[in-house]
N, C-alpha and C. Protein backbone atom coordinates (compact mmCIF):
# COMPACT_ATOMS: atom_id res chain seq x y z
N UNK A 1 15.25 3.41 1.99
CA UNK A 1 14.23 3.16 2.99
C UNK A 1 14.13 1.66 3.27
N UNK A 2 13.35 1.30 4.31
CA UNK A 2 13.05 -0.03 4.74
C UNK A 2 11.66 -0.06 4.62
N UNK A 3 11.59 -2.03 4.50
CA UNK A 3 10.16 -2.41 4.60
C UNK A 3 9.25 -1.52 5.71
N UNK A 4 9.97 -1.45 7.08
CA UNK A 4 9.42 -1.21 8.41
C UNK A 4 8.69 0.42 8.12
N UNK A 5 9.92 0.99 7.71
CA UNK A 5 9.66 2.66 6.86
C UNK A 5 8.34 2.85 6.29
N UNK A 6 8.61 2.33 5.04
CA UNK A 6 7.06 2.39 4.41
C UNK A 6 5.89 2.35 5.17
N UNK A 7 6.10 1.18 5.82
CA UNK A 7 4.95 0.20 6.78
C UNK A 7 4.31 1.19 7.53
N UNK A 8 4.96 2.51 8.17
CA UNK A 8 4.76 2.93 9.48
C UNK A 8 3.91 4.64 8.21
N UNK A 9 4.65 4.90 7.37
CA UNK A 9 4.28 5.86 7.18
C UNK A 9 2.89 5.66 6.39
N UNK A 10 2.70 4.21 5.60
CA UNK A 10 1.19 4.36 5.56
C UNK A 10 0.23 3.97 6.20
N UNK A 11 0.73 3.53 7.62
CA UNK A 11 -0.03 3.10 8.30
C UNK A 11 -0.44 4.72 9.32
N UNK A 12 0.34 5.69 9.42
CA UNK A 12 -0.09 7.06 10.04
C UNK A 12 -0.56 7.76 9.29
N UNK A 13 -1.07 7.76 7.34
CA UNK A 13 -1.72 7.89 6.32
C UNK A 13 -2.40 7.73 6.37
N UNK A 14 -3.08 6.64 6.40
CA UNK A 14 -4.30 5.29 6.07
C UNK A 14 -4.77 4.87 7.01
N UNK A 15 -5.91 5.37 7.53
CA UNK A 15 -6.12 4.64 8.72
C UNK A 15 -7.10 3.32 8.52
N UNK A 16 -7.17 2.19 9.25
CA UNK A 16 -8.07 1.23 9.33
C UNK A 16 -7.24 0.30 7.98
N UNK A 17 -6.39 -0.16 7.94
CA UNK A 17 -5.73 -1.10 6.87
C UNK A 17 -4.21 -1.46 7.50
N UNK A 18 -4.49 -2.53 6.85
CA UNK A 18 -3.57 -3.33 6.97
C UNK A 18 -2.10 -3.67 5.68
N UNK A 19 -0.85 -3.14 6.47
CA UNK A 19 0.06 -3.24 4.89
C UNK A 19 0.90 -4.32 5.64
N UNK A 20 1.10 -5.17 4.17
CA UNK A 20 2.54 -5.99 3.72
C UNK A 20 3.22 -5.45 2.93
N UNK A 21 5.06 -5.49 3.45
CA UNK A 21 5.77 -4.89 2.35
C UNK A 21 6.76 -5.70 2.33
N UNK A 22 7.41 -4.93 1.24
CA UNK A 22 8.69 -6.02 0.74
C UNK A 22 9.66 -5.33 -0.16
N UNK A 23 10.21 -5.27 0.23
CA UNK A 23 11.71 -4.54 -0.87
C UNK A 23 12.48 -4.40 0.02
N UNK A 24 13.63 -3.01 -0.55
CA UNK A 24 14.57 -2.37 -0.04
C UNK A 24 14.76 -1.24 -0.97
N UNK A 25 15.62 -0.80 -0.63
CA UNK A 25 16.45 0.80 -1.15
C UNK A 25 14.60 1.50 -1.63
N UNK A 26 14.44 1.71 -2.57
CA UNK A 26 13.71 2.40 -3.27
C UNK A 26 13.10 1.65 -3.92
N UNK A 27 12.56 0.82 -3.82
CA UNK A 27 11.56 -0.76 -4.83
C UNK A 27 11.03 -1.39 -3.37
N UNK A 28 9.48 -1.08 -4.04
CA UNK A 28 8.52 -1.81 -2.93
C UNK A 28 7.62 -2.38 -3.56
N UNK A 29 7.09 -3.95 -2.73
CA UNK A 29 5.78 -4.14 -3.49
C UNK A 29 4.70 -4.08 -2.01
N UNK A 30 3.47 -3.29 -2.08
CA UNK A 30 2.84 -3.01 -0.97
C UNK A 30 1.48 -3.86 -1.39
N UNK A 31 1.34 -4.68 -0.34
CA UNK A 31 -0.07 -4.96 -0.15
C UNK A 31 -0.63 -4.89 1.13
N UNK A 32 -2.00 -4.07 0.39
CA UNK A 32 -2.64 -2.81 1.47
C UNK A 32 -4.06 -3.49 1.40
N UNK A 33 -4.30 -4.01 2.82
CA UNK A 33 -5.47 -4.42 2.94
C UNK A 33 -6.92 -3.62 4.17
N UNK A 34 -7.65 -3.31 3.71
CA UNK A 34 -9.24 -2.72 4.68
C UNK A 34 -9.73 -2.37 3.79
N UNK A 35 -10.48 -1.90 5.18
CA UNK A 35 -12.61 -1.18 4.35
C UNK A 35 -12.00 0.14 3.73
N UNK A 36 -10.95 0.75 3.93
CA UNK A 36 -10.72 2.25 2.85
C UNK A 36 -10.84 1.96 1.66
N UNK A 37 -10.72 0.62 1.13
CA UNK A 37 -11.11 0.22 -0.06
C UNK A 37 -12.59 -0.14 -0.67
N UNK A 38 -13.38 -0.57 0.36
CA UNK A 38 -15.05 -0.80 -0.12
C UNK A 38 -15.10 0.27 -1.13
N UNK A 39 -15.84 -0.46 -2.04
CA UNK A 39 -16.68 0.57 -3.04
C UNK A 39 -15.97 1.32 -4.04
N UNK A 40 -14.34 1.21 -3.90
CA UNK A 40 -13.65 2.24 -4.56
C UNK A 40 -13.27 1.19 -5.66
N UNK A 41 -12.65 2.10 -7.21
CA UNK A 41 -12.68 1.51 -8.28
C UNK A 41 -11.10 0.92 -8.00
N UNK A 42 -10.56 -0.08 -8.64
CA UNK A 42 -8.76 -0.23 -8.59
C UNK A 42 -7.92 0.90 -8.74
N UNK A 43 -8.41 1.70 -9.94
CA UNK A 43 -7.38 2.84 -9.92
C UNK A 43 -7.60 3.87 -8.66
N UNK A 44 -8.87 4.09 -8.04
CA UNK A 44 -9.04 4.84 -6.64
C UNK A 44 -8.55 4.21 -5.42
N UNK A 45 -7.90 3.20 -5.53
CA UNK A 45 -7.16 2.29 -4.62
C UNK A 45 -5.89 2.79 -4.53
N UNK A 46 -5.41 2.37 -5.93
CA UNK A 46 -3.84 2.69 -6.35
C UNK A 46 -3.82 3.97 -5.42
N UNK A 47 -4.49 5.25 -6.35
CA UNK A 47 -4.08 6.32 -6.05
C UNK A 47 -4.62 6.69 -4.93
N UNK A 48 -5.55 6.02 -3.52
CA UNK A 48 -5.21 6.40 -2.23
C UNK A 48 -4.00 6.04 -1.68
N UNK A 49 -2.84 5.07 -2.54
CA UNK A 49 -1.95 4.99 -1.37
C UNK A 49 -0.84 5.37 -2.00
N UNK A 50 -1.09 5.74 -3.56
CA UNK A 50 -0.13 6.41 -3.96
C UNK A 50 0.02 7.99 -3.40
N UNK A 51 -1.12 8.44 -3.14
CA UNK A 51 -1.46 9.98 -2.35
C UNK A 51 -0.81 9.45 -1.06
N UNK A 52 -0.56 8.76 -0.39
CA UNK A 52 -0.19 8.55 1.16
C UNK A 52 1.31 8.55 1.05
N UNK A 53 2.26 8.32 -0.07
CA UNK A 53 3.61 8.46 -0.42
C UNK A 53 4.07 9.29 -1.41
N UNK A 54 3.28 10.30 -1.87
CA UNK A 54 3.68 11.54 -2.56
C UNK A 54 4.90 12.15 -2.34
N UNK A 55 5.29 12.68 -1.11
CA UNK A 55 6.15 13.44 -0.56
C UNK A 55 7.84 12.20 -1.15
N UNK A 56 7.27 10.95 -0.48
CA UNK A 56 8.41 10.28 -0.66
C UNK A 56 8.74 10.28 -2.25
N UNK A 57 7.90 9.70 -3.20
CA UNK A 57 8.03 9.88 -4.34
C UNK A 57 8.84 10.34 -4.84
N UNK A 58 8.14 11.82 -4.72
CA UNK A 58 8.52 13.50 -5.09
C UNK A 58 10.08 13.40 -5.03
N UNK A 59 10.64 13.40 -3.93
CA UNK A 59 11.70 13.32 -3.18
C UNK A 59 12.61 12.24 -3.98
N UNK A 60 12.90 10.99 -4.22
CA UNK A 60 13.04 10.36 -4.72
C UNK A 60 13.35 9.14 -3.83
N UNK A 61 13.21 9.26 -2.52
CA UNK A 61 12.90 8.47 -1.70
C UNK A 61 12.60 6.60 -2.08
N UNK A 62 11.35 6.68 -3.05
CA UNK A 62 10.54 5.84 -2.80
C UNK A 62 10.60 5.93 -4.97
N UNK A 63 10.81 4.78 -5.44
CA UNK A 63 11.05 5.29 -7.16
C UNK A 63 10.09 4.00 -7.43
N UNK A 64 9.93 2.43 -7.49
CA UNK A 64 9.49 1.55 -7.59
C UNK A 64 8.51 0.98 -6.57
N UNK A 65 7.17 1.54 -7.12
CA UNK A 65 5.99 0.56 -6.37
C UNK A 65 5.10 -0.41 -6.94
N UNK A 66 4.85 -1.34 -6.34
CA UNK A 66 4.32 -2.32 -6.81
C UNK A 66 3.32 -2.32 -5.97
N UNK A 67 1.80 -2.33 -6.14
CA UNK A 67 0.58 -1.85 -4.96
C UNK A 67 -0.42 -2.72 -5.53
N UNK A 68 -1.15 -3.54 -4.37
CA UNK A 68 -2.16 -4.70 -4.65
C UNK A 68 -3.66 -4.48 -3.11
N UNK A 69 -4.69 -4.35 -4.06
CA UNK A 69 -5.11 -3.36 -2.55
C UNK A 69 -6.65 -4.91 -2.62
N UNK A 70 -7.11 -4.98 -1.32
CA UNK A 70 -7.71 -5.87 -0.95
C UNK A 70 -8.51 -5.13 0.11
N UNK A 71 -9.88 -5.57 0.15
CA UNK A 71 -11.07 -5.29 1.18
C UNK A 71 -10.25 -6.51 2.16
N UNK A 72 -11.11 -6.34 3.30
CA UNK A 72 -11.06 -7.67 4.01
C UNK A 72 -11.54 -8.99 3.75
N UNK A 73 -12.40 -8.82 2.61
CA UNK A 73 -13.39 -9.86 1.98
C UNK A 73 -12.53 -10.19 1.06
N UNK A 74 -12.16 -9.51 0.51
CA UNK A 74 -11.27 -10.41 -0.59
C UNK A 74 -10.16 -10.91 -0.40
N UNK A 75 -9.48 -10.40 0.45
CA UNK A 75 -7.90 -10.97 1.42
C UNK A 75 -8.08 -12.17 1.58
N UNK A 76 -9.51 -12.58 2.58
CA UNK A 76 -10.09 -13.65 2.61
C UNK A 76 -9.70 -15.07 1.69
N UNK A 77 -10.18 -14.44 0.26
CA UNK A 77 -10.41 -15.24 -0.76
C UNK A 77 -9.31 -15.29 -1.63
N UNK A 78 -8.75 -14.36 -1.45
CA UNK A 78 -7.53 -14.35 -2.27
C UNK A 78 -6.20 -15.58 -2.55
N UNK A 79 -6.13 -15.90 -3.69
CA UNK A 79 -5.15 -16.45 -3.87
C UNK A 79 -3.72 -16.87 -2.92
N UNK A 80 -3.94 -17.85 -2.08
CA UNK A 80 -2.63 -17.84 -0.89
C UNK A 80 -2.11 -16.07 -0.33
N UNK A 81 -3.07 -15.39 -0.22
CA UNK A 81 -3.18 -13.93 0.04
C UNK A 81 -1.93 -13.22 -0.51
N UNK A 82 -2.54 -13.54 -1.97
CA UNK A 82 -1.57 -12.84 -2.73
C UNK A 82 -0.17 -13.02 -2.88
C-alpha cells in the first residue's frame, strides 16, 4: 500500500480528522488529528483507528502501525507537531 492509500481509507472511516502518513509496503506511522478524539482515553484513540483498518490488517495488507492521535488543541501545542 501507499501513504496516499491509507490516507484516503481513513479519511472515508473517520470523519472530521485530519491524517499524516508515512511509510510504504506494509509499515505506517499515522498521525490522526480532530475532535473524534475529545474526551476519549489513548487506548480509545488507538483503537478508533485501529477499528478503521481492521479489514486491512486482517488481510495482511497493512502489518506495522505506528498511531499518534491529537485533538486540535493539542496538535496546536505539540512538539514541532510531532
Amino acid at each position: 500500500m501507499q501513504p496516499h492509500e491509507v490516507k484516503a481509507l481513513l479519511e472515508s472511516r473517520i470523519d472530521g480528522c485530519d491524517f499524516h502518513i508515512q511509510g510504504e509496503g506494509c509499515n505506517f506511522q499515522v498521525i490522526a488529528v480532530g475532535e473524534a478524539f475529545e474526551g476519549l482515553s489513548a487506548v480509545k484513540r488507538q483503537q478508533l483507528v485501529y477499528a478503521a483498518l481492521s479489514d486491512e490488517i486482517a488481510s495482511g495488507a497493512l502489518h506495522a502501525i505506528s498511531i499518534k492521535t491529537f485533538t486540535p488543541a493539542q496538535w496546536q501545542t505539540a512538539p514541532e507537531n510531532a
